[in-house]
C-alpha atoms as a PDB file:
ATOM      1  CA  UNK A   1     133.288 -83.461  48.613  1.00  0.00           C
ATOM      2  CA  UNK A   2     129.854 -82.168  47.230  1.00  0.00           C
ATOM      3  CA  UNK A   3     130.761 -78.628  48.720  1.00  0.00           C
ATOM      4  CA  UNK A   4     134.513 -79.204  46.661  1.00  0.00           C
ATOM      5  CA  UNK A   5     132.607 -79.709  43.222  1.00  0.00           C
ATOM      6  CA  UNK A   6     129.902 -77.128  43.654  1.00  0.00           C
ATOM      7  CA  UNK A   7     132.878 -74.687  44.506  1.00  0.00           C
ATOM      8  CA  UNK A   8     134.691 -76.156  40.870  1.00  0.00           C
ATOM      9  CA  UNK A   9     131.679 -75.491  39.172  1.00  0.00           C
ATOM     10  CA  UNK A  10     130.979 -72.117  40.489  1.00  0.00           C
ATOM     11  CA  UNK A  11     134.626 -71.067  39.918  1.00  0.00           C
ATOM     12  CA  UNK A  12     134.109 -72.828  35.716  1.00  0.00           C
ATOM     13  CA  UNK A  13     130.905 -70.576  35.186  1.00  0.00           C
ATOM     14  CA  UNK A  14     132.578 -67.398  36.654  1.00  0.00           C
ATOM     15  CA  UNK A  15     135.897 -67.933  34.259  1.00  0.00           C
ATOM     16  CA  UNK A  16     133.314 -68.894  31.322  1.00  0.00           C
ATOM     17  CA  UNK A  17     131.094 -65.676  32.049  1.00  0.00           C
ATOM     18  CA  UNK A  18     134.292 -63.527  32.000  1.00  0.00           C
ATOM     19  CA  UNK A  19     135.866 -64.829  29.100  1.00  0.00           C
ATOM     20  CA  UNK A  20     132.553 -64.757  27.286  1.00  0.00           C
ATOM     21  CA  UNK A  21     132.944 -60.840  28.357  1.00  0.00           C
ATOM     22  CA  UNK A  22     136.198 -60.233  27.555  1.00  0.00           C
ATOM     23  CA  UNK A  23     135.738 -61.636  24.405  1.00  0.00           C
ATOM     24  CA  UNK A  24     132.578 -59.195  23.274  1.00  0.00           C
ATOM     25  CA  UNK A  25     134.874 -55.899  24.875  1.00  0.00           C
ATOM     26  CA  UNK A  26     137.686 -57.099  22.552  1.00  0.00           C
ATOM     27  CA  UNK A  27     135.369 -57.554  19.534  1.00  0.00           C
ATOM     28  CA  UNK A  28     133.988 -54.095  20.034  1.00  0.00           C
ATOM     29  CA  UNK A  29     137.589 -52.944  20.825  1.00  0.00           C
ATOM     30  CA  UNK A  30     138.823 -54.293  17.064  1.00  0.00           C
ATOM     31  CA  UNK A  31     135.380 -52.739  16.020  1.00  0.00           C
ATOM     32  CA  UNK A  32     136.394 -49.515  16.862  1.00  0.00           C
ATOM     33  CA  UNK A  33     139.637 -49.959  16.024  1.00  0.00           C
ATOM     34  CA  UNK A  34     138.939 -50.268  12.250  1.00  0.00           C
ATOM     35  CA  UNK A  35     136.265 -47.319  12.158  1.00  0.00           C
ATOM     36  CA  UNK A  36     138.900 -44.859  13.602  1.00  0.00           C
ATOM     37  CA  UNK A  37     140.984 -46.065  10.534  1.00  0.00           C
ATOM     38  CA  UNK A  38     138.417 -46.548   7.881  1.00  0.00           C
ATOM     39  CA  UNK A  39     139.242 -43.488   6.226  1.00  0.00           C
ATOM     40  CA  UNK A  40     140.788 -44.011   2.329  1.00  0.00           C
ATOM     41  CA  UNK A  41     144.251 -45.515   3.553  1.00  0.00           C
ATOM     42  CA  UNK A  42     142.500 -48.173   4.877  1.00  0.00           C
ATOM     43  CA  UNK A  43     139.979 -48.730   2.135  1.00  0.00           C
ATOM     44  CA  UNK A  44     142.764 -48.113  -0.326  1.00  0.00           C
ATOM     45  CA  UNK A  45     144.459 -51.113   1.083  1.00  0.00           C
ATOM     46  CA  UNK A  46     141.489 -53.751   1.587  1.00  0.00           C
ATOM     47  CA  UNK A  47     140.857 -53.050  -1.871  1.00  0.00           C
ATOM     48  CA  UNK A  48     144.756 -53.509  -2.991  1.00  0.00           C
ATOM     49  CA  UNK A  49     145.061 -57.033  -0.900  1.00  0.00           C
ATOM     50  CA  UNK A  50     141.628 -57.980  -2.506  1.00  0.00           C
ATOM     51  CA  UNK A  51     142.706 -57.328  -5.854  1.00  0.00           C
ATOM     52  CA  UNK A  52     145.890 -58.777  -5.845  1.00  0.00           C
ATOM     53  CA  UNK A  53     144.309 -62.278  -4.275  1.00  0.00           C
ATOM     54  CA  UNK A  54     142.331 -61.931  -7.170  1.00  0.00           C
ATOM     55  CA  UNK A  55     145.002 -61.816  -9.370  1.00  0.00           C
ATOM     56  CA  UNK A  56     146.700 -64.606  -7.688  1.00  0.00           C
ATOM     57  CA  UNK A  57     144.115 -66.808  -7.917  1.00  0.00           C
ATOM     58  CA  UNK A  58     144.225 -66.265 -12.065  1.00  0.00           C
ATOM     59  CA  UNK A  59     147.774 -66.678 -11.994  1.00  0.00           C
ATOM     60  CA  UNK A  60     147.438 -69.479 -10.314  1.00  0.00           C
ATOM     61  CA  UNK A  61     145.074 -70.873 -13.032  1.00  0.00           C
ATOM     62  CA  UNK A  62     147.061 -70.042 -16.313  1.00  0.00           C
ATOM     63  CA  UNK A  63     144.928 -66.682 -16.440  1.00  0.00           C
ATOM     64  CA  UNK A  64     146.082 -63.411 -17.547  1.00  0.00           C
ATOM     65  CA  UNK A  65     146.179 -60.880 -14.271  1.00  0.00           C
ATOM     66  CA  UNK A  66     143.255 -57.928 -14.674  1.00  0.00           C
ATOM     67  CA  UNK A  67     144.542 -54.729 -14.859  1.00  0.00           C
ATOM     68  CA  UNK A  68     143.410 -51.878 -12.608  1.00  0.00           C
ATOM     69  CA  UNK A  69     141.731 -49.189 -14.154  1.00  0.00           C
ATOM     70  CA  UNK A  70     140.958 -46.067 -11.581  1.00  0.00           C
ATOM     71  CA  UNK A  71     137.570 -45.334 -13.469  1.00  0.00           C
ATOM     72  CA  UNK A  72     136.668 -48.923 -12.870  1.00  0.00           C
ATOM     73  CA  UNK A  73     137.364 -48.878  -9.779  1.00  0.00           C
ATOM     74  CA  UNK A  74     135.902 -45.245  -8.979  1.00  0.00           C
ATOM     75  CA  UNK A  75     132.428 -46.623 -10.363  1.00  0.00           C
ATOM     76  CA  UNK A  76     133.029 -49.998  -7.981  1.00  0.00           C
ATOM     77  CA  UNK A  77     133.844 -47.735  -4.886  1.00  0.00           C
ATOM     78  CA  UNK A  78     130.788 -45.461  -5.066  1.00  0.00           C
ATOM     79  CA  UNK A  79     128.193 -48.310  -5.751  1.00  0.00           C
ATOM     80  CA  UNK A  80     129.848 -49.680  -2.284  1.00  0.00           C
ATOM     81  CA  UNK A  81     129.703 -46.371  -0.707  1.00  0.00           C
ATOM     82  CA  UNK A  82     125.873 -46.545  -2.057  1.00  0.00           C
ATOM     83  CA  UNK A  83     124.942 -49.745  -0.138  1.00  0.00           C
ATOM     84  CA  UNK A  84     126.633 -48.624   3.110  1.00  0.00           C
ATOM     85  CA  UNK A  85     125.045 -45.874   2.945  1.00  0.00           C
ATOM     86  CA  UNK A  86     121.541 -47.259   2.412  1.00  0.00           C
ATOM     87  CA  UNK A  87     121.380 -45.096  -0.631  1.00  0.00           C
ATOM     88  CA  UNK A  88     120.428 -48.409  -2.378  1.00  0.00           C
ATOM     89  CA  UNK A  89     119.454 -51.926  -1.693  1.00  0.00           C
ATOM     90  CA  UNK A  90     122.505 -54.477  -1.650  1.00  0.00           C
ATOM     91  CA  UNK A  91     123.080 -55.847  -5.036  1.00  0.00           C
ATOM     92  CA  UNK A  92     123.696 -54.469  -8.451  1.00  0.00           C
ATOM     93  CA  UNK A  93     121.563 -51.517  -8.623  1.00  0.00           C
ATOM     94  CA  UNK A  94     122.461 -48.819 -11.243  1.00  0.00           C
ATOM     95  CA  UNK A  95     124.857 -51.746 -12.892  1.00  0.00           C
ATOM     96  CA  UNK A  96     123.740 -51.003 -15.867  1.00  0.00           C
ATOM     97  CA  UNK A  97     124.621 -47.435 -15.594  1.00  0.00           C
ATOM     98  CA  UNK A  98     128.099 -48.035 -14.278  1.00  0.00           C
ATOM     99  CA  UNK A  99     128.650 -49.987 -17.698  1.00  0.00           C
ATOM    100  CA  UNK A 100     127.383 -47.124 -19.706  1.00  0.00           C
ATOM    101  CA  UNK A 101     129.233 -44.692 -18.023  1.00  0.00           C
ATOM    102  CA  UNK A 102     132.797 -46.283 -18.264  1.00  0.00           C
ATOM    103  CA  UNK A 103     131.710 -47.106 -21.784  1.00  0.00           C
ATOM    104  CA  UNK A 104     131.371 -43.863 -22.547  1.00  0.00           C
ATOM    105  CA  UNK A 105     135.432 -43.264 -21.729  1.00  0.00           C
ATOM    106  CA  UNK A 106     136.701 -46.922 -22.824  1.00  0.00           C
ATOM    107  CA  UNK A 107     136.281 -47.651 -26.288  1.00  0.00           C
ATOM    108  CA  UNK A 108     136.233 -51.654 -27.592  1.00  0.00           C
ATOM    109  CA  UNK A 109     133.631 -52.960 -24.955  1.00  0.00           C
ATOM    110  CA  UNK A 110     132.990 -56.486 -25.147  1.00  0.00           C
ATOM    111  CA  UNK A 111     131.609 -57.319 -21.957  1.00  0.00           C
ATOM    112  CA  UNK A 112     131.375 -56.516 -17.953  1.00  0.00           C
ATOM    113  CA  UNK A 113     130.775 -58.556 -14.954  1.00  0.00           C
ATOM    114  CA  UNK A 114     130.165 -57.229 -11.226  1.00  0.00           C
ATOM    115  CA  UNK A 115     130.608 -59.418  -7.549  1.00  0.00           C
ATOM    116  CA  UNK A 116     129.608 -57.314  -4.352  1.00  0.00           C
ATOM    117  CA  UNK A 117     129.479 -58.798  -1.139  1.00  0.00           C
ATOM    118  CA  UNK A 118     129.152 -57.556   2.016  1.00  0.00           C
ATOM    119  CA  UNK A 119     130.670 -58.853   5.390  1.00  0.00           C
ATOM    120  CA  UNK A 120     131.150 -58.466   9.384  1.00  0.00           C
ATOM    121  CA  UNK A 121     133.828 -60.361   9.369  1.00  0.00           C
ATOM    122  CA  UNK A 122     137.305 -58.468  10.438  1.00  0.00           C
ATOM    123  CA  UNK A 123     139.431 -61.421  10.491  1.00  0.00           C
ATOM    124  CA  UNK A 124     141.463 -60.935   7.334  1.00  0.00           C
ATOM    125  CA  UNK A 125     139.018 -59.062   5.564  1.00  0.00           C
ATOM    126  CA  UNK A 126     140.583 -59.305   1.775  1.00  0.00           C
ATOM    127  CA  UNK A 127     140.984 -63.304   2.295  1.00  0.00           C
ATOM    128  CA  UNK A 128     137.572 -63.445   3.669  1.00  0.00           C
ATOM    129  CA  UNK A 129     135.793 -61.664   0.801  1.00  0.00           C
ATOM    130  CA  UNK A 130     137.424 -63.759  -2.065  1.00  0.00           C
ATOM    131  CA  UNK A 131     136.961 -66.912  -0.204  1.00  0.00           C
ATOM    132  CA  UNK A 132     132.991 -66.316  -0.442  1.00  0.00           C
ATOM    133  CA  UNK A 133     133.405 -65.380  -4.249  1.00  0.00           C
ATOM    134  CA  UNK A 134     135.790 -68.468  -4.846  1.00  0.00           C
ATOM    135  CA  UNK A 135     133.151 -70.576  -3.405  1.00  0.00           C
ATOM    136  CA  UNK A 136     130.407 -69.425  -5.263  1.00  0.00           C
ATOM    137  CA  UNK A 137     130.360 -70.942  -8.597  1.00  0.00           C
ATOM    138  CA  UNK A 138     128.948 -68.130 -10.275  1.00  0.00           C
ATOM    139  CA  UNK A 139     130.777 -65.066  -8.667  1.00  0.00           C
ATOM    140  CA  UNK A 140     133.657 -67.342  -9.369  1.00  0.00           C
ATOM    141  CA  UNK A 141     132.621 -67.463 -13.415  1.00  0.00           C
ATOM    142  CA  UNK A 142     133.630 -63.314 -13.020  1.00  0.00           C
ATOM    143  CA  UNK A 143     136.538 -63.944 -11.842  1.00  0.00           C
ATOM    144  CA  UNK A 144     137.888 -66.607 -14.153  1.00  0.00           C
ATOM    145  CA  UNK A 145     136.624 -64.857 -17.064  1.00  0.00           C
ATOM    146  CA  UNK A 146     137.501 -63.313 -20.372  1.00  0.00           C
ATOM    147  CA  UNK A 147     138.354 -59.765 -19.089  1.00  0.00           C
ATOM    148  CA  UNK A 148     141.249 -57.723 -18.768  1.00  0.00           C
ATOM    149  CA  UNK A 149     140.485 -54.570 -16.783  1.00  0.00           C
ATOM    150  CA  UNK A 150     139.089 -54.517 -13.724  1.00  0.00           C
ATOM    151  CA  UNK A 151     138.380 -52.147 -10.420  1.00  0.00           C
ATOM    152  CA  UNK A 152     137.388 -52.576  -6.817  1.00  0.00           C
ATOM    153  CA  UNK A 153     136.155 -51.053  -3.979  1.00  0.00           C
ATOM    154  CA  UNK A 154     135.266 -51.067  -0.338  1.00  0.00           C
ATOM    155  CA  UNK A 155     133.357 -48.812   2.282  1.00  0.00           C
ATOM    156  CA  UNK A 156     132.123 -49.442   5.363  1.00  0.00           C
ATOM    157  CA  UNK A 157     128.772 -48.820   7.349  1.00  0.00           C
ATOM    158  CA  UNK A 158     127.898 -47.534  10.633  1.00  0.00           C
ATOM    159  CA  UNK A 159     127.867 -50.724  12.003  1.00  0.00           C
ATOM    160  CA  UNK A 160     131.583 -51.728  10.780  1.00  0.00           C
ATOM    161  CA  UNK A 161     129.991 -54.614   7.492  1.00  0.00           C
ATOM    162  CA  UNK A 162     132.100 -53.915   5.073  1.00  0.00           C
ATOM    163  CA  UNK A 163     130.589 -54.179   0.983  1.00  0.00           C
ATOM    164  CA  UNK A 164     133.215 -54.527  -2.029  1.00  0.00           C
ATOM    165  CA  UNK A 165     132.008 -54.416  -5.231  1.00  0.00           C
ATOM    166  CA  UNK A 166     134.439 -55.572  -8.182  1.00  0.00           C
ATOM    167  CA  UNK A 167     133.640 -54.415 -11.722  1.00  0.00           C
ATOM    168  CA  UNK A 168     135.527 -56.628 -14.417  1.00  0.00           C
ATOM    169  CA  UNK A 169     135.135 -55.069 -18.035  1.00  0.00           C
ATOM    170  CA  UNK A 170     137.007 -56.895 -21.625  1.00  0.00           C
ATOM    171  CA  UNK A 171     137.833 -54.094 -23.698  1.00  0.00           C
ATOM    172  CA  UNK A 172     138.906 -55.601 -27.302  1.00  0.00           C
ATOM    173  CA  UNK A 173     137.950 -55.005 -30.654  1.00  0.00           C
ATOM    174  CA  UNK A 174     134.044 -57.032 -30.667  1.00  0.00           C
ATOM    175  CA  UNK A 175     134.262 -60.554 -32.267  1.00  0.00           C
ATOM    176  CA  UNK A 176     131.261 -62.321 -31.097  1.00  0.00           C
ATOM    177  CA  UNK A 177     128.248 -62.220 -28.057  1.00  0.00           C
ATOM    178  CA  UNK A 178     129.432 -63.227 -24.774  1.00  0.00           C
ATOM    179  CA  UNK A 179     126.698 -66.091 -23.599  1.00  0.00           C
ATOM    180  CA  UNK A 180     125.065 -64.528 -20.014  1.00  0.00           C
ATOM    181  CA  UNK A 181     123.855 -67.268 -17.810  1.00  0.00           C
ATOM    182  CA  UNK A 182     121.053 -66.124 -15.924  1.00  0.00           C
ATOM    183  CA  UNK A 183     122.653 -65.409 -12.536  1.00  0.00           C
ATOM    184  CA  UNK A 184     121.017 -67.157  -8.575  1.00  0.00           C
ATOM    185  CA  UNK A 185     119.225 -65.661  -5.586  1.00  0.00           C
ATOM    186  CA  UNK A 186     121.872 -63.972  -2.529  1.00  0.00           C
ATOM    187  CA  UNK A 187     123.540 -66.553  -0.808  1.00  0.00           C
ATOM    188  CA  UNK A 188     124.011 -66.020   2.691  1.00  0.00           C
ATOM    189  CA  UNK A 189     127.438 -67.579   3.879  1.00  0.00           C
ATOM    190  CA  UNK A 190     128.563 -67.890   7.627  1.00  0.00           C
ATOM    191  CA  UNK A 191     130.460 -65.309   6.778  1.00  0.00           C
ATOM    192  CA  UNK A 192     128.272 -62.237   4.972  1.00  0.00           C
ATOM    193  CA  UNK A 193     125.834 -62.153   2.034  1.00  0.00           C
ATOM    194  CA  UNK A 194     126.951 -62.716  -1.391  1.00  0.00           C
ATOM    195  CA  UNK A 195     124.524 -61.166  -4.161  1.00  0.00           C
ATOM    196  CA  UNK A 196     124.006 -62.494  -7.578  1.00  0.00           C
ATOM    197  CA  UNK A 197     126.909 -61.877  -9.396  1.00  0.00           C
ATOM    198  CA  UNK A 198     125.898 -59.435 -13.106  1.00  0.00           C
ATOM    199  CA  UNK A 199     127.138 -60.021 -16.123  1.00  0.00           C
ATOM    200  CA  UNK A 200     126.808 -58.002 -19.366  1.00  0.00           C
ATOM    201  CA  UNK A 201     127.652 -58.868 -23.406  1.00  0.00           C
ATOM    202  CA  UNK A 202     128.668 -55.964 -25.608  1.00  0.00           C
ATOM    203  CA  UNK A 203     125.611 -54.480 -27.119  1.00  0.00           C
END
């Protein structure tokens, strides 16, 4: 009998130790499955799921949908390109900038918010990244506010995170300052790191 149960238990820890195995080979495997295609079709359509989840979630909420702007969006996928590329630190670097810049070719600016996140996660990417903004209140203030054109965009590091950074802009003839609560530290989620969320009035 005792030889019996040490055989059981020998025979649990081999199946445990090959299944724990397995299971890192076939995370690498969908590792390098997405690098080989994370050229722009597949960035192109991570950022198309995301942004229509996005505009679900308004819909779902009596909000008008955002509509996407290619120079929004440009301006969101370089600043993500930026972080992957270490170029700069994760967060809203240069925000200001990006403002100025689509400012400069939009006329009736009122205001601009920004949420960037970045994530290992390759189970449903899209879902993933607007779950962590839904469930931060004040990523989630961006995305239920008073704008109406918006942008995203994804790239992906050496390593296979993945950083989106949306850029929500209200272009309307000015009526009054938009109030800008001062925004919390990075959250880290099981899931990635979520950095404070930017917002900007008109000026």
């Amino acid at each position: 009998m005792p030889h019996t149960r040490f055989a059981t238990r020998f025979l649990t820890i081999v199946v445990l130790l090959t299944f724990a195995v397995f299971s890192r080979v076939e995370a690498q495997q969908v590792r390098n499955a997405l690098g080989e295609t994370s050229g722009p079709d597949f960035r192109k359509a991570v950022e198309s799921q995301t942004f229509l989840l996005i505009n679900q979630y308004r819909k779902d909420h009596g909000l008008p949908a955002l509509a996407w702007d290619i120079a929004i969006a440009r301006a969101a996928r370089a600043h993500s390109k930026d972080m992957a590329m270490g170029d700069v630190d994760f967060g809203h670097e240069g925000f200001k900038d990006r403002v100025d810049e689509l400012k400069s070719v939009m006329s009736g600016f009122r205001g601009a918010g920004e949420n960037v996140l970045m994530t290992s996660n390759l189970d449903q990417v899209a879902q993933t990244a607007v779950t962590m903004w839904l469930h931060s209140p004040h990523h989630l203030e961006n995305i239920r506010g008073d704008f109406n054109y918006s942008g995203l965009g994804v790239w992906q590091d050496k390593d296979g995170t993945i950083y989106f950074t949306q850029i929500f802009m209200k272009f309307a003839p000015a009526t009054q300052e938009t109030e800008v609560t001062p925004p919390p530290a990075i959250t880290i989620t099981p899931f990635g790191f979520l950095a404070s969320p930017e917002t900007r009035p008109s000026r």
